[in-house]
C-alpha atoms as a PDB file:
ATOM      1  CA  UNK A   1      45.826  -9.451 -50.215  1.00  0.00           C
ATOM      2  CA  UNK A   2      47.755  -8.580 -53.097  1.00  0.00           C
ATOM      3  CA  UNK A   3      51.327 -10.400 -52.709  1.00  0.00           C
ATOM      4  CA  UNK A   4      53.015  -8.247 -55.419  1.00  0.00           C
ATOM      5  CA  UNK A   5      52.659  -5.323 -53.889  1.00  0.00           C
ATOM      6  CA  UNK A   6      51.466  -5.925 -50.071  1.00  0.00           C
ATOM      7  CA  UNK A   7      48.240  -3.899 -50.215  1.00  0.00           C
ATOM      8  CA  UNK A   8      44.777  -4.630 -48.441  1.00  0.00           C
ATOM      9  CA  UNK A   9      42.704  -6.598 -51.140  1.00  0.00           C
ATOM     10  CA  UNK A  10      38.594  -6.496 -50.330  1.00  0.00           C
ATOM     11  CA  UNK A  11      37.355  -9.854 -51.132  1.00  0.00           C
ATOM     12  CA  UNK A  12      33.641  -8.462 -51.934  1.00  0.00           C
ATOM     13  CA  UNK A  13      31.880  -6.264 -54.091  1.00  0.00           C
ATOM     14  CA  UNK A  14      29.490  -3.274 -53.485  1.00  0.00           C
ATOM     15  CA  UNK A  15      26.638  -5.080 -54.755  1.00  0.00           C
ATOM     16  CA  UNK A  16      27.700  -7.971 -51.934  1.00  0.00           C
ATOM     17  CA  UNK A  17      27.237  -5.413 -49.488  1.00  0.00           C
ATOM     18  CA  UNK A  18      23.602  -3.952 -50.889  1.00  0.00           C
ATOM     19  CA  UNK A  19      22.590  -7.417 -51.375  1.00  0.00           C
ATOM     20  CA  UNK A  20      23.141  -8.554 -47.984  1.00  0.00           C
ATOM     21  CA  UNK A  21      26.242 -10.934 -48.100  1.00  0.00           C
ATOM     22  CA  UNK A  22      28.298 -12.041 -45.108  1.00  0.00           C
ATOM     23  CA  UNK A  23      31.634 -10.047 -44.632  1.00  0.00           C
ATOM     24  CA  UNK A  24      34.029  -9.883 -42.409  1.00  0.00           C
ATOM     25  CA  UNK A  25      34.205  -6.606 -40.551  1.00  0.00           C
ATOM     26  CA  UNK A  26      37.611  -4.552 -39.611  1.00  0.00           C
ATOM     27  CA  UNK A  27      36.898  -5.459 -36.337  1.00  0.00           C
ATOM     28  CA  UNK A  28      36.935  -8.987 -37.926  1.00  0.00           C
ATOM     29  CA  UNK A  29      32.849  -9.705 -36.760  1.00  0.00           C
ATOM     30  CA  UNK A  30      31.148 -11.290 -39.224  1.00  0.00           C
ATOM     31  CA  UNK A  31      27.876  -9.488 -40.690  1.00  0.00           C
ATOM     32  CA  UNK A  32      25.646  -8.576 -42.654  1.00  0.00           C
ATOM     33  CA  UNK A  33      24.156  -4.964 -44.236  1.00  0.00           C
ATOM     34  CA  UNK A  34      20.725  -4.461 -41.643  1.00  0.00           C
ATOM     35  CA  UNK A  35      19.515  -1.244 -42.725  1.00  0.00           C
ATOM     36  CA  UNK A  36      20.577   2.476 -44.448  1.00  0.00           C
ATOM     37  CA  UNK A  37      19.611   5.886 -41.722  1.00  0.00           C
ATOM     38  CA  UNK A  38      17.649   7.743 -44.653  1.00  0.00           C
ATOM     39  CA  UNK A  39      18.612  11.075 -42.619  1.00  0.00           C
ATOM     40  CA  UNK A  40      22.539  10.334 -42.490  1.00  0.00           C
ATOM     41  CA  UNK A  41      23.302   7.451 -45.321  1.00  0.00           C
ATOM     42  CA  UNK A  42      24.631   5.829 -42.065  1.00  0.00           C
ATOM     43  CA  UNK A  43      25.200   1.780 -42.840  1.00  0.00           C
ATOM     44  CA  UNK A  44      24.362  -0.905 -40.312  1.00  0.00           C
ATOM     45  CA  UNK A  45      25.283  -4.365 -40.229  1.00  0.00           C
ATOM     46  CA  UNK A  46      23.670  -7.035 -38.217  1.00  0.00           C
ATOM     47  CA  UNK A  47      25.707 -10.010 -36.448  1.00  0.00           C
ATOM     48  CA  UNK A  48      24.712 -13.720 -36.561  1.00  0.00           C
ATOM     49  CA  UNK A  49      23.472 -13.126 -32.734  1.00  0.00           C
ATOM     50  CA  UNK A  50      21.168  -9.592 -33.820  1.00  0.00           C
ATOM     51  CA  UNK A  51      23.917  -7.431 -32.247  1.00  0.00           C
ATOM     52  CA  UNK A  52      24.075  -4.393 -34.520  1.00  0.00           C
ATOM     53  CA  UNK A  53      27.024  -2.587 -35.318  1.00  0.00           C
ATOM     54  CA  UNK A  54      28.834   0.183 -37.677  1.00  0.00           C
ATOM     55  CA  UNK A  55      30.096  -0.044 -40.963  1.00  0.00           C
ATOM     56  CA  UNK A  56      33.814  -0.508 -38.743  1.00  0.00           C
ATOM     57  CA  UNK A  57      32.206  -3.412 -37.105  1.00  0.00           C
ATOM     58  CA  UNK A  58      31.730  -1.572 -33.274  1.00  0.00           C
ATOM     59  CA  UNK A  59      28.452  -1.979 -31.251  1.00  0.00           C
ATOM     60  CA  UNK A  60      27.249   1.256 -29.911  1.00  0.00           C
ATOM     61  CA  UNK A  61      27.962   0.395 -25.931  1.00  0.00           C
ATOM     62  CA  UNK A  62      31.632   0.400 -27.665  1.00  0.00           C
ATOM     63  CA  UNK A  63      30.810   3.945 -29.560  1.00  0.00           C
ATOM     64  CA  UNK A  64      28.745   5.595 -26.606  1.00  0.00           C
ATOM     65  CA  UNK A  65      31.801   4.826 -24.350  1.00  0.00           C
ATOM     66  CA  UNK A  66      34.384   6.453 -26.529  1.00  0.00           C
ATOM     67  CA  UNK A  67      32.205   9.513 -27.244  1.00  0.00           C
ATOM     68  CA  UNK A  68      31.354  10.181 -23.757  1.00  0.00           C
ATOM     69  CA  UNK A  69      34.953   9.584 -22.962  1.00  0.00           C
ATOM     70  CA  UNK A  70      36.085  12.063 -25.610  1.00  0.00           C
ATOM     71  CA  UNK A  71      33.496  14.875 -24.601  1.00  0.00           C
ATOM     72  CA  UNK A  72      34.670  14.350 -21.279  1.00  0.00           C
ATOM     73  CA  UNK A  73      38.589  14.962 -21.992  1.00  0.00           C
ATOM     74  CA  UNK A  74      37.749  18.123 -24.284  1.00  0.00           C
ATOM     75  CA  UNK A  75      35.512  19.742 -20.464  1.00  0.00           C
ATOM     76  CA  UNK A  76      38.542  19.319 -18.735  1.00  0.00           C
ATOM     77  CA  UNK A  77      40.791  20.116 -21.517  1.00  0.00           C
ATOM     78  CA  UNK A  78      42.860  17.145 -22.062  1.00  0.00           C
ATOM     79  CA  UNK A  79      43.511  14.371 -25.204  1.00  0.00           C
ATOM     80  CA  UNK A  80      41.303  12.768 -26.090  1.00  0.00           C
ATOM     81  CA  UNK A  81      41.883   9.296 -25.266  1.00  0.00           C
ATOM     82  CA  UNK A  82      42.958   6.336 -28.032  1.00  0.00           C
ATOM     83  CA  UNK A  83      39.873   4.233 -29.342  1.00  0.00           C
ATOM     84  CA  UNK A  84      42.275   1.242 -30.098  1.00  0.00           C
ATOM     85  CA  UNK A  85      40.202   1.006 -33.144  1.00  0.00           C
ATOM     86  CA  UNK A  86      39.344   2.421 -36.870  1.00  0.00           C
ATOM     87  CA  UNK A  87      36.133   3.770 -35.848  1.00  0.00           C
ATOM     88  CA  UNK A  88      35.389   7.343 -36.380  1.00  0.00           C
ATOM     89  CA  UNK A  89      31.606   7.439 -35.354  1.00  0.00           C
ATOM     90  CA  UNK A  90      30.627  10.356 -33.661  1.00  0.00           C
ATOM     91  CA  UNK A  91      27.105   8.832 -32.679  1.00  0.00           C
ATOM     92  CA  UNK A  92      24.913   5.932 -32.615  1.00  0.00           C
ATOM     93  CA  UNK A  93      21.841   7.341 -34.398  1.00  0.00           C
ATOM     94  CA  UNK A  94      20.074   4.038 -36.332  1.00  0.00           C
ATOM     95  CA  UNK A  95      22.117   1.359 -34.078  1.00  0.00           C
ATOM     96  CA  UNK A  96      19.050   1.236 -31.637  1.00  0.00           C
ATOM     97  CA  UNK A  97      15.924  -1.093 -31.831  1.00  0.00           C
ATOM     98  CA  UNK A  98      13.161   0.654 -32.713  1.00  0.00           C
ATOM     99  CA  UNK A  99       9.665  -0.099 -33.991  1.00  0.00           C
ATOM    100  CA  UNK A 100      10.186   1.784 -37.106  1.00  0.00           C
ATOM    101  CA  UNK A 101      13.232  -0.331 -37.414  1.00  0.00           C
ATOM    102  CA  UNK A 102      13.309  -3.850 -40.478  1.00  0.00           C
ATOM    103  CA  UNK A 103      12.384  -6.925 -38.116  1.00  0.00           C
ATOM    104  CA  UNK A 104      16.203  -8.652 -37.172  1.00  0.00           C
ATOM    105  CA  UNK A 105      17.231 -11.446 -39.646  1.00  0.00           C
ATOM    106  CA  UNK A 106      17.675 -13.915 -37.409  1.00  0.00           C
ATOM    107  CA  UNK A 107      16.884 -16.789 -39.457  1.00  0.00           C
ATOM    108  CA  UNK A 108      19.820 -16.760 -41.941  1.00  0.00           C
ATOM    109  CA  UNK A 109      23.305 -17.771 -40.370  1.00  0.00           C
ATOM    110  CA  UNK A 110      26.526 -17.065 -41.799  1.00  0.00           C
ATOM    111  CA  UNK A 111      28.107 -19.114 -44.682  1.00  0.00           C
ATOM    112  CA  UNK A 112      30.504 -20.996 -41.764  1.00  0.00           C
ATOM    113  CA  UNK A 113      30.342 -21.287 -37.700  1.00  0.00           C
ATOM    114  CA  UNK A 114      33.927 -20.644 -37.973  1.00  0.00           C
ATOM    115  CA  UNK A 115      35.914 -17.199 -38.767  1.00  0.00           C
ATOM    116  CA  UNK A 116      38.279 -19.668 -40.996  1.00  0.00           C
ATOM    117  CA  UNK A 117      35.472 -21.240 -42.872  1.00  0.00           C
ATOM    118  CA  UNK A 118      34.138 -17.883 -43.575  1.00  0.00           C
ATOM    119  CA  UNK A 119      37.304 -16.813 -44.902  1.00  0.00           C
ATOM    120  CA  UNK A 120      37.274 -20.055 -46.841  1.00  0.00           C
ATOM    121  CA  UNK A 121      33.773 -19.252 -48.342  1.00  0.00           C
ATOM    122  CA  UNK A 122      35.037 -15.919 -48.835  1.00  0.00           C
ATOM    123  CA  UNK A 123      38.195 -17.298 -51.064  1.00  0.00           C
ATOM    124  CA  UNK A 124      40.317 -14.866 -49.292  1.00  0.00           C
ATOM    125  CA  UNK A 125      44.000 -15.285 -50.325  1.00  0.00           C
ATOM    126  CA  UNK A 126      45.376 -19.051 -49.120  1.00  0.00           C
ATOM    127  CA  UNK A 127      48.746 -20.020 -47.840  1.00  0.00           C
ATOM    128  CA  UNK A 128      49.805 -23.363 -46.375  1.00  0.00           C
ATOM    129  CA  UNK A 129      52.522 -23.558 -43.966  1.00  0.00           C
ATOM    130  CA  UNK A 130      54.564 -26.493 -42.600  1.00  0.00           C
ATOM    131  CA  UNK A 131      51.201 -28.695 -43.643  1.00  0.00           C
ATOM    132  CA  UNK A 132      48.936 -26.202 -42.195  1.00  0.00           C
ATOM    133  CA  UNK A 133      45.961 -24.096 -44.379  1.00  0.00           C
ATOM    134  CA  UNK A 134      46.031 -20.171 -43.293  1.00  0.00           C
ATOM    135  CA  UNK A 135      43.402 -17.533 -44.751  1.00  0.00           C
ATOM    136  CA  UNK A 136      44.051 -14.085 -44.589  1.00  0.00           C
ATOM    137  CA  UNK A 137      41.714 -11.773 -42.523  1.00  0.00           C
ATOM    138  CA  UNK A 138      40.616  -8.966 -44.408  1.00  0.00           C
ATOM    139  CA  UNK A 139      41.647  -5.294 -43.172  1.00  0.00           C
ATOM    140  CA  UNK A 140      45.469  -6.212 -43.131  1.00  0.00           C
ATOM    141  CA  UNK A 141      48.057  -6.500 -44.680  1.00  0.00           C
ATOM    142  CA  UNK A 142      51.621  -5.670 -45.354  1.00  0.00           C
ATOM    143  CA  UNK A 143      53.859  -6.773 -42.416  1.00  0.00           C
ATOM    144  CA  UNK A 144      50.789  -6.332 -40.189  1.00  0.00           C
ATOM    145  CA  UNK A 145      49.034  -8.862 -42.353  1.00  0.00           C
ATOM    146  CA  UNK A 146      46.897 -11.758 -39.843  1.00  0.00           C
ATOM    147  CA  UNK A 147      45.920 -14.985 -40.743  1.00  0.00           C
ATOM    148  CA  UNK A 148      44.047 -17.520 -39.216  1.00  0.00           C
ATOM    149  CA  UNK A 149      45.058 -21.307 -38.954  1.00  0.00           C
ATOM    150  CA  UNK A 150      42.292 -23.677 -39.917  1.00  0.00           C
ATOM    151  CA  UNK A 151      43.613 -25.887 -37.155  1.00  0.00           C
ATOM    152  CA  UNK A 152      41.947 -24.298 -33.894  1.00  0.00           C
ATOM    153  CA  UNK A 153      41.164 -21.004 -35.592  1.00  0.00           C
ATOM    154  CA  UNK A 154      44.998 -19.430 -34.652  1.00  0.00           C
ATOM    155  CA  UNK A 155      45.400 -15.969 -35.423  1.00  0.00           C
ATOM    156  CA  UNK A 156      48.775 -15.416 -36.838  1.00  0.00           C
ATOM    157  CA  UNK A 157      51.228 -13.802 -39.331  1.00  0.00           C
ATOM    158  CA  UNK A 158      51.671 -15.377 -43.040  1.00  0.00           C
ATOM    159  CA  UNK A 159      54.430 -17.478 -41.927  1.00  0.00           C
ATOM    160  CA  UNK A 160      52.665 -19.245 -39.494  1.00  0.00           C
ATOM    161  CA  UNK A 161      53.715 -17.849 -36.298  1.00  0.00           C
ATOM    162  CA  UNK A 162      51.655 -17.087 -33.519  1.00  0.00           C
ATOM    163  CA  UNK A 163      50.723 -13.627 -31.954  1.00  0.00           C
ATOM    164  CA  UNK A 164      52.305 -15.080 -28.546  1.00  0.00           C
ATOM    165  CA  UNK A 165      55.417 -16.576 -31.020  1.00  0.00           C
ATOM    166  CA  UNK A 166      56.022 -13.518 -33.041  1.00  0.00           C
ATOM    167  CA  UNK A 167      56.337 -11.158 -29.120  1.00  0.00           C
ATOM    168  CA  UNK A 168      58.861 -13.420 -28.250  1.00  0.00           C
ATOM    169  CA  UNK A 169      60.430 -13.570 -31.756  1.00  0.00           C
ATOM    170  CA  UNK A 170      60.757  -9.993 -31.433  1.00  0.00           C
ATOM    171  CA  UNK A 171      61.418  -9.533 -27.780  1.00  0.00           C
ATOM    172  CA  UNK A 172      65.551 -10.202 -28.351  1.00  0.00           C
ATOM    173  CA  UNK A 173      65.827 -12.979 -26.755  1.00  0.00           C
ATOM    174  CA  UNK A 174      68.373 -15.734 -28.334  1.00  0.00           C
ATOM    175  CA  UNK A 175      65.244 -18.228 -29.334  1.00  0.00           C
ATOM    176  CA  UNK A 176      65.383 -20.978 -31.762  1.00  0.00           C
ATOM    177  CA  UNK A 177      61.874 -20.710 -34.093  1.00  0.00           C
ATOM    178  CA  UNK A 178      60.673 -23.166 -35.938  1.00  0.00           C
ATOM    179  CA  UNK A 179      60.293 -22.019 -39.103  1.00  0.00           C
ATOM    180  CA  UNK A 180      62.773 -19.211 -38.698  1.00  0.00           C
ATOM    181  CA  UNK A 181      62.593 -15.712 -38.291  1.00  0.00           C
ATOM    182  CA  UNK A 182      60.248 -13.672 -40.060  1.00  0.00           C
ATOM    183  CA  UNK A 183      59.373  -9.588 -39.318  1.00  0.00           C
ATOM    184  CA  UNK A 184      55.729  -9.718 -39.145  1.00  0.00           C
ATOM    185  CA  UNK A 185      54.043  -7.115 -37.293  1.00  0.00           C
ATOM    186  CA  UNK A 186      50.625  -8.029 -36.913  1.00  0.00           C
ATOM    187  CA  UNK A 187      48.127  -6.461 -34.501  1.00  0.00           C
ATOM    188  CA  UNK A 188      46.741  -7.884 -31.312  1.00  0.00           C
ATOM    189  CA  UNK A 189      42.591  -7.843 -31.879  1.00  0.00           C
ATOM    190  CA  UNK A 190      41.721  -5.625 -29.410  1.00  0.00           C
ATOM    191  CA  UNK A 191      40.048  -7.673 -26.154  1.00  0.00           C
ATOM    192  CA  UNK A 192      36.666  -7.084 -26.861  1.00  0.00           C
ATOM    193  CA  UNK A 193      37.164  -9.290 -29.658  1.00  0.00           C
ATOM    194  CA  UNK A 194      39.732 -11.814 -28.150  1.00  0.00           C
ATOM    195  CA  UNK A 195      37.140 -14.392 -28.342  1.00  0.00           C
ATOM    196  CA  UNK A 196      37.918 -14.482 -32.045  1.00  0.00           C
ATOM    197  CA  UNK A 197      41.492 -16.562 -30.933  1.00  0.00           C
ATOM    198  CA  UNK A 198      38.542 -19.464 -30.663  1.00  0.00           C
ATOM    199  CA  UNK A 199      37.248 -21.098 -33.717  1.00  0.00           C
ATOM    200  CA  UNK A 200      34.343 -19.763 -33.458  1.00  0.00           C
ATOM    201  CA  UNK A 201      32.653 -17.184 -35.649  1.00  0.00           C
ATOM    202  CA  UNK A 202      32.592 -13.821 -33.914  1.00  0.00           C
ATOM    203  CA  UNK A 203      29.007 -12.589 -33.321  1.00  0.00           C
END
């Protein structure tokens, strides 16, 4: 994250991706470039566990849903409902096994067991707070900037507040923080992905 002027900073390079380096996805899985669709130029990604997912970071149960969902709205002629998430894919083509498909990597494991220690191998940008290391996750920034704590793998804003501190921070109630105030906005993971709040990598 750039802290001169706020704006998203990706911490890897194309040739990362093409070579097969561990990133952190939007949806903040960890993974790895799998395979390119030769038909579409579609990228997957491959998780530590062999889950595959999009170049946003979804698995295709997650896709499948929200297309069905969406062709379902437009019959009966209503919005389409929110994905709660950045992902545009319109279909799941090359996010199948197949025999045709590369055999799974499944003997490499990521660079850290830990989203923080990824982020730490990743030299993402570093802030301590009140004694306490933060790493900021990739995909934000701004006021919605996240970090997580390397003490229990806590997501929270640059300032060290929790997600849970920072609702009640803004709720209006007359609270003491520690710290003080701050006016971080960052985004709830959506609760597919909750299990990220652990410190342990997200697969």
């Amino acid at each position: 994250m750039n802290e001169a002027t706020g704006e998203c900073k990706v911490y890897w390079s194309e040739d990362d991706v093409l070579n097969g380096n561990w990133i952190v996805m939007p949806t903040l899985r960890v993974a790895r470039l799998h395979h390119v669709c030769k038909d579409s130029g579609r990228r997957v990604f491959i998780t530590a566990n062999s889950k595959l997912v999009c170049e946003h970071g979804e698995c295709a149960s997650s896709i499948g849903s929200w297309v069905s969902a969406e062709q379902r709205a437009n019959l009966e002629g209503k919005d389409a409902p929110p994905r709660n998430s950045i992902c545009d894919c319109s279909n799941t083509d090359g996010m199948h096994w197949t025999k045709s498909m590369p055999k799974p990597i499944t003997a490499v494991d990521p660079p850290a067991d830990t989203l923080f220690g990824v982020l730490d191998w990743l030299d993402t940008h570093k802030v301590v707070v009140r004694g306490h290391t933060l790493r900021h996750i990739p995909h934000t920034c701004n006021a919605s900037a996240l970090f997580v704590s390397q003490k229990g793998g806590l997501l929270c804003c640059r300032h060290g507040h929790s997600l849970n501190v920072l609702r009640a921070m803004h709720s209006g109630k007359p609270t003491k923080f520690r710290g003080g105030v701050c006016r971080c906005c960052p985004s709830a993971p959506p609760r597919r992905v909750l299990g990220l709040q652990k410190p342990r990598v997200m697969r």
